[in-house]
Each structure stands twice: as structure tokens, then as C-alpha cells.
C-alpha atoms as a PDB file:
ATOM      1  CA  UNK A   1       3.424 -51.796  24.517  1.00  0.00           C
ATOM      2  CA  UNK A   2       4.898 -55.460  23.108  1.00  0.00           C
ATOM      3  CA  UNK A   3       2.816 -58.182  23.748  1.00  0.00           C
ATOM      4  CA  UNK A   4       5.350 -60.338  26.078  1.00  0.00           C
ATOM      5  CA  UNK A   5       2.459 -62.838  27.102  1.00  0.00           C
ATOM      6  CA  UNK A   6       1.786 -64.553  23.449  1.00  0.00           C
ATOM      7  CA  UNK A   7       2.904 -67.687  22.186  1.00  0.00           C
ATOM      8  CA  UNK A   8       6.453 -68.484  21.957  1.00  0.00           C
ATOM      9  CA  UNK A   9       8.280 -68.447  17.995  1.00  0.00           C
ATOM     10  CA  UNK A  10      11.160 -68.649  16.486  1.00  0.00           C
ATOM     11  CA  UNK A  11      12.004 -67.069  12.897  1.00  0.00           C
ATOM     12  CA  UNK A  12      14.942 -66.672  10.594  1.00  0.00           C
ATOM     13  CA  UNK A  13      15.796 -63.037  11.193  1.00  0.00           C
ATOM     14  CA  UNK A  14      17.999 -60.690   9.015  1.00  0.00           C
ATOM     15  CA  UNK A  15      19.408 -58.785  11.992  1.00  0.00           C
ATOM     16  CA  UNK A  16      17.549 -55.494  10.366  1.00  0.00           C
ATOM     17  CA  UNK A  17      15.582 -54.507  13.254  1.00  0.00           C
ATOM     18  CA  UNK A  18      15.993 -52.245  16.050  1.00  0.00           C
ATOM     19  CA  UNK A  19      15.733 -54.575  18.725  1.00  0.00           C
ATOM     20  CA  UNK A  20      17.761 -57.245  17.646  1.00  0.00           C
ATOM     21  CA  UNK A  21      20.662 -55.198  16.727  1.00  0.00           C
ATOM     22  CA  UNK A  22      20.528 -53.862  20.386  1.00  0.00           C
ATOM     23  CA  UNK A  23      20.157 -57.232  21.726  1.00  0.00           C
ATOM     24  CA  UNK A  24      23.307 -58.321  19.691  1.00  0.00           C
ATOM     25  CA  UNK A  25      25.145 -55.434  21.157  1.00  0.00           C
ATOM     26  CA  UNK A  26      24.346 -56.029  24.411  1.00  0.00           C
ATOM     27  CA  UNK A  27      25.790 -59.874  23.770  1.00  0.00           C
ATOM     28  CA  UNK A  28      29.000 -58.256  22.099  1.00  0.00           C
ATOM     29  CA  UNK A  29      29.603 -55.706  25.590  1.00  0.00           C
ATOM     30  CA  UNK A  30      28.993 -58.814  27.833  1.00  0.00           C
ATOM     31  CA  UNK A  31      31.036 -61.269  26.365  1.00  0.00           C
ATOM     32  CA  UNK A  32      34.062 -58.291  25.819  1.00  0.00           C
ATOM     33  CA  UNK A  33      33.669 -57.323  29.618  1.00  0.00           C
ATOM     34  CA  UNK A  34      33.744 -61.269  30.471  1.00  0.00           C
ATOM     35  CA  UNK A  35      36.652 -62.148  28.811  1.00  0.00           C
ATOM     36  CA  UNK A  36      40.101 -60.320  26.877  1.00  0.00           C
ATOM     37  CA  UNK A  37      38.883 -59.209  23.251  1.00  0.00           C
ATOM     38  CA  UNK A  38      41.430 -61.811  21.957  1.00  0.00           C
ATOM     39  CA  UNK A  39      39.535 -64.217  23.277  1.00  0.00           C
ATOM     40  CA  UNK A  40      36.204 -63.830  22.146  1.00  0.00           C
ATOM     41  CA  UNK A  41      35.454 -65.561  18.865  1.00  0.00           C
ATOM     42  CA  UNK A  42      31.936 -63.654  18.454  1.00  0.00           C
ATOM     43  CA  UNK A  43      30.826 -62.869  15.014  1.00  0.00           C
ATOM     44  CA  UNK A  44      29.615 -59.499  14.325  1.00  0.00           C
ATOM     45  CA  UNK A  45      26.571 -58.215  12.167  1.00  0.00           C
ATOM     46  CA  UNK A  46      28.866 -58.880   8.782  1.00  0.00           C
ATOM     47  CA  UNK A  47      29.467 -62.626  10.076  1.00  0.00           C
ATOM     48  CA  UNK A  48      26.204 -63.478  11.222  1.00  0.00           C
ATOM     49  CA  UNK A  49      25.162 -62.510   8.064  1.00  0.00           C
ATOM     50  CA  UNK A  50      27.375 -64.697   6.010  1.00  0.00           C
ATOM     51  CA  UNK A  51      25.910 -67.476   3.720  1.00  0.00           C
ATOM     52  CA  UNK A  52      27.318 -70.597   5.686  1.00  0.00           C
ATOM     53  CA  UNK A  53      25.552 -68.779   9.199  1.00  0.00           C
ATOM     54  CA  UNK A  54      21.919 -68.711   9.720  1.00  0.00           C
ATOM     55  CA  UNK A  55      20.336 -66.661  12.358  1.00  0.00           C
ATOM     56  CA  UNK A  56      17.240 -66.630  14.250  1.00  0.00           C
ATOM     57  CA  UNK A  57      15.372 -64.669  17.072  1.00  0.00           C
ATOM     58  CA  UNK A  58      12.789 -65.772  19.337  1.00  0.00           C
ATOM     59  CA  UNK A  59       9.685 -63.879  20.567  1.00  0.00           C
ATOM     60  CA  UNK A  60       6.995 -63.914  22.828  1.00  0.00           C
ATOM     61  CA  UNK A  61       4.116 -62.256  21.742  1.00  0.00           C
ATOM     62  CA  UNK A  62       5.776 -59.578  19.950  1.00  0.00           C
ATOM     63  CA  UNK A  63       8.380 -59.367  22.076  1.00  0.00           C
ATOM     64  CA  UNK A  64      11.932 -59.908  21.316  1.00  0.00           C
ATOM     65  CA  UNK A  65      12.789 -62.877  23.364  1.00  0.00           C
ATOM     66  CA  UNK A  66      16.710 -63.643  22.686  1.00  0.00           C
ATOM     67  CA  UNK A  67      18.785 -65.373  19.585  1.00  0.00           C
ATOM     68  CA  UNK A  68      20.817 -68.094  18.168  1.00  0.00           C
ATOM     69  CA  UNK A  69      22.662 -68.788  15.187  1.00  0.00           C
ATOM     70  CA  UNK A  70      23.578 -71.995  13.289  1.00  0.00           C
ATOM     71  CA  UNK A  71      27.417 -71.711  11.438  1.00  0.00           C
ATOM     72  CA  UNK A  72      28.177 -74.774   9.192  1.00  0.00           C
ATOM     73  CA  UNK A  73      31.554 -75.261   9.185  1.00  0.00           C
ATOM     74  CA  UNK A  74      30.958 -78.639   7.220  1.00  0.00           C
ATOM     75  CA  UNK A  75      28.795 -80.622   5.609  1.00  0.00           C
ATOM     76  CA  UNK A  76      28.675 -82.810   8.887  1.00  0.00           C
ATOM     77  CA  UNK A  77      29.790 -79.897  11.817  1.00  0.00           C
ATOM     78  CA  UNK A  78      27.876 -77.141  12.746  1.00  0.00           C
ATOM     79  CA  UNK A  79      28.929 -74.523  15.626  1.00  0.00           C
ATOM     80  CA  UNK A  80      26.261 -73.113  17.631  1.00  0.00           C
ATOM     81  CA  UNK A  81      27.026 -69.386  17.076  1.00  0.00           C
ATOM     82  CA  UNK A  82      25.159 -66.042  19.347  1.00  0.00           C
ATOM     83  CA  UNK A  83      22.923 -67.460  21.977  1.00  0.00           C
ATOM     84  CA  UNK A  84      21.777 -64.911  24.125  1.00  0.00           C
ATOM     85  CA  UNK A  85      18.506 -64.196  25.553  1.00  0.00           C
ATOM     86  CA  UNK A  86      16.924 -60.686  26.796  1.00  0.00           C
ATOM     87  CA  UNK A  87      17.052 -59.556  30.024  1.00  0.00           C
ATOM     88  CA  UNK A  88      13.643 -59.509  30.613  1.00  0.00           C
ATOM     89  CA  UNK A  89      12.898 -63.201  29.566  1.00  0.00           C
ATOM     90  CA  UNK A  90      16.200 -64.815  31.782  1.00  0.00           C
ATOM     91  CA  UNK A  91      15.008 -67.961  33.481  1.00  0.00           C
ATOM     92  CA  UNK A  92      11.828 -68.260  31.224  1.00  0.00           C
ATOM     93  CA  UNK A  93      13.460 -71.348  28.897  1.00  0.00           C
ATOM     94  CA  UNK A  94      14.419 -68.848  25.922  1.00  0.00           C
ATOM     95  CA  UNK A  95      17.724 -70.463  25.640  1.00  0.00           C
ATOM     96  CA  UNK A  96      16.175 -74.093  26.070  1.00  0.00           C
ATOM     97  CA  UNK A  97      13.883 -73.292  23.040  1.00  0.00           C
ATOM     98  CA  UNK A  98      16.561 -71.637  20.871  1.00  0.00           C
ATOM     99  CA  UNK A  99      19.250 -74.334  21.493  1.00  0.00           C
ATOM    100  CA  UNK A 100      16.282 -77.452  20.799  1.00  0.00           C
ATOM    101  CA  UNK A 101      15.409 -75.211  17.528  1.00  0.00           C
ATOM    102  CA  UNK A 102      19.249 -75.288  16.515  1.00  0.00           C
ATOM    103  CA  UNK A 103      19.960 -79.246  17.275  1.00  0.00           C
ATOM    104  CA  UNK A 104      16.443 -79.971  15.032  1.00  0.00           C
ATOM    105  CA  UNK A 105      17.336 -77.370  11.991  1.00  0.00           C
ATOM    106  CA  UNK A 106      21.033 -79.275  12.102  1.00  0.00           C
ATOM    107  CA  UNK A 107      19.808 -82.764  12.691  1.00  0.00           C
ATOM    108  CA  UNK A 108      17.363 -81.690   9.288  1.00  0.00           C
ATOM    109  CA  UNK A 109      20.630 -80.561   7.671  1.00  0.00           C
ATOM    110  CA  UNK A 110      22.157 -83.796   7.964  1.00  0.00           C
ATOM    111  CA  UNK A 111      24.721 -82.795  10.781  1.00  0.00           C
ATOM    112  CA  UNK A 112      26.559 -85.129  12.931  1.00  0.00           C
ATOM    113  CA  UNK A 113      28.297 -83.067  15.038  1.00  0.00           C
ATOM    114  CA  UNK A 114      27.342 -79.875  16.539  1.00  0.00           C
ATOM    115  CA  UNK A 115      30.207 -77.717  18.754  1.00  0.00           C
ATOM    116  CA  UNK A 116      30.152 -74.245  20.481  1.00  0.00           C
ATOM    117  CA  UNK A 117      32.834 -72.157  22.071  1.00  0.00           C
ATOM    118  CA  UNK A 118      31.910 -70.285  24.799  1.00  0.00           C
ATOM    119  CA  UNK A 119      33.973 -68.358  27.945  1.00  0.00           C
ATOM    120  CA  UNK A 120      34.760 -70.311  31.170  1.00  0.00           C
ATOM    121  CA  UNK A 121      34.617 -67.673  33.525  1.00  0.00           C
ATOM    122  CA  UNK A 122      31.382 -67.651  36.252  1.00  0.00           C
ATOM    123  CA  UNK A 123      29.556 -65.312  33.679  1.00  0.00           C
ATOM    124  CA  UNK A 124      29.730 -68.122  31.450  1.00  0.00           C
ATOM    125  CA  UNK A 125      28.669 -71.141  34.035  1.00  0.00           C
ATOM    126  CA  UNK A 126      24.843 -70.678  33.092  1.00  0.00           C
ATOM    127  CA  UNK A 127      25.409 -71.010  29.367  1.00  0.00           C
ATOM    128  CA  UNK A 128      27.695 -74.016  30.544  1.00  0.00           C
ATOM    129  CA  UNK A 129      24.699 -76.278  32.688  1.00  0.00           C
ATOM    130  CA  UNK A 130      22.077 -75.466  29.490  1.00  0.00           C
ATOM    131  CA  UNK A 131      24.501 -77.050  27.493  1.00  0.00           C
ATOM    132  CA  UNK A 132      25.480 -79.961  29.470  1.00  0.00           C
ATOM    133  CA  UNK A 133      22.065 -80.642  29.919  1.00  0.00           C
ATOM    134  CA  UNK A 134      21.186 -80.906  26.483  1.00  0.00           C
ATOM    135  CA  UNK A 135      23.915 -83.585  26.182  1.00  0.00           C
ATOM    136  CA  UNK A 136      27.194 -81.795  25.074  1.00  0.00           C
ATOM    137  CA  UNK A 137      30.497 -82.562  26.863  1.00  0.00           C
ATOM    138  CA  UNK A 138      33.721 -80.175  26.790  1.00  0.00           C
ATOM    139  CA  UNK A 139      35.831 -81.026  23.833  1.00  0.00           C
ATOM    140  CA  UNK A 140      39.390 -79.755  22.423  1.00  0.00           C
ATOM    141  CA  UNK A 141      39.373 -76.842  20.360  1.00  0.00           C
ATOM    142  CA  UNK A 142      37.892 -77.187  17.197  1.00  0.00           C
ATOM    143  CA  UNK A 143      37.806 -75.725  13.311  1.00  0.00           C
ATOM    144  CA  UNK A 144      40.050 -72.809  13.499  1.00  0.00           C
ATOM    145  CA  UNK A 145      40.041 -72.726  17.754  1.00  0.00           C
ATOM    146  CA  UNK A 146      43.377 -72.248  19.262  1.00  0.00           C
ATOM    147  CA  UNK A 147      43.426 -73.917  23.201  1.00  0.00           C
ATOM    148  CA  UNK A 148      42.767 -70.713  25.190  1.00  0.00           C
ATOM    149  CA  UNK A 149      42.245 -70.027  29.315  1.00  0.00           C
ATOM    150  CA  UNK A 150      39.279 -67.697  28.438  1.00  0.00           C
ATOM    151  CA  UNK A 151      37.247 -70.301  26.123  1.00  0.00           C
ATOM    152  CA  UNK A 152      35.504 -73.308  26.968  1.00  0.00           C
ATOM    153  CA  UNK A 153      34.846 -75.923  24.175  1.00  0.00           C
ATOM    154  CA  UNK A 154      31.767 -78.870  23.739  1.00  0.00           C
ATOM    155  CA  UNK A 155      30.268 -80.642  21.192  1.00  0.00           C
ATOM    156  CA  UNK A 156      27.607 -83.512  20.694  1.00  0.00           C
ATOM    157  CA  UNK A 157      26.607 -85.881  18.468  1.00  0.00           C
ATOM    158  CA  UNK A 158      23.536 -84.847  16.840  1.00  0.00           C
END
């Protein structure tokens, strides 16, 4: 049995294991039973593994705890990319962690502005608060974003 009662960490992960690819698929069926397929802007395993993306998971113990990924679509703009967190850590501040670990590995990168898309349906309004309260505010579409019903947009300075 996975120890789920250790100390929380975060590591760059190359979306080879078991868990995380289930994880990931699990994100992919929410977000496509949330929102029209032509409106969601996920990457799959081929994107998240593309050079300008990194990707990391977070564990308790040795327990796969959720993940987040960091696409640099500049020098200065990164996108916040695959947060999701497992079922059986909701409500324990996965998410919180994982968003604080991207803002600090893009504010080490030198970026000034960090944006996310995200759906805007009530499936989406928790993701929504964690993000307003770390200090990003809705935003036009951005990079290669067309203005869509289904997707919400925010950014922040970093």
C-alpha cells in the first residue's frame, strides 16, 4: 500500500508511469465531458512532452498527489498548462502547492507574465477561486486563444 501520509514533493516527471498517465486521463475525460472537444486546449502526452513544456507531479509519501505543467510560450510568458489533482487528495492544498511551485520555477526563469486557460462552466469554478487567490485576474485570450463561451482566460504578473 502507498504511503499517502509522508512529506509532500514535487518532481519533474516524464509522464512514464502508470499512475500519472491514468491521472492525465482522468484530466483529459473531465475536461472533454465539461466542455465541447473544440474547446478544450489540453495538451496530450506528445505535448506535455515537448521541449518548451515542463511537467511535474506531486506526491505524498509515495503517493501520486496531482500535476502541473509549465509551457513557455516566450521568453517573458509562460501558460500554466495540466493542473489537476487526484481524487483522493481534493481539498488537501495539492493544487495550492503545484500552482506556488509553477509561479517560483517561472519567476527563476525570468518570466513576467504567467496566463492559463481554463473552462468557465461550474466544474471549472474551483480551479477559478485557486487562481484568483493566488493573484490572477481574467484576461483576453492570449498566444494562439481564440475568444470562446467554453474558456475562461487570466494571467498575472509574476
Amino acid at each position: 500500500m502507498p504511503d499517502t501520509g509522508g512529506a509532500w514533493h514535487i518532481v519533474e516527471d516524464d509522464l512514464s508511469g502508470a499512475a500519472i498517465r491514468a491521472l492525465l486521463e482522468v484530466h483529459f475525460a473531465g475536461l472533454l465531458a465539461n466542455s465541447p472537444a473544440d474547446s478544450c486546449h489540453f495538451l496530450d502526452f506528445a505535448g506535455l512532452r515537448a521541449d518548451d513544456v515542463t511537467f511535474w507531479s506531486i506526491h505524498r509519501g509515495d503517493a501520486l498527489a496531482g500535476c502541473g505543467a509549465l509551457r513557455m510560450l516566450d521568453p517573458a510568458h509562460g501558460e500554466i498548462k495540466s493542473m489537476r489533482t487526484h481524487e483522493a487528495f481534493l481539498r488537501q492544498g495539492v493544487a495550492a502547492r503545484m500552482l506556488d511551485h509553477i509561479i517560483t520555477e517561472a519567476r527563476r526563469r525570468g518570466v513576467a507574465r504567467l496566463s492559463l486557460e481554463t473552462g468557465s462552466g461550474p466544474a471549472f469554478e474551483p480551479a477559478l477561486a485557486l487562481y484568483r487567490r493566488h493573484g490572477f485576474d481574467d484576461c483576453e485570450p492570449f498566444a494562439d486563444y481564440k475568444a470562446d463561451p467554453f474558456s475562461r482566460f487570466m494571467t498575472r504578473i509574476v
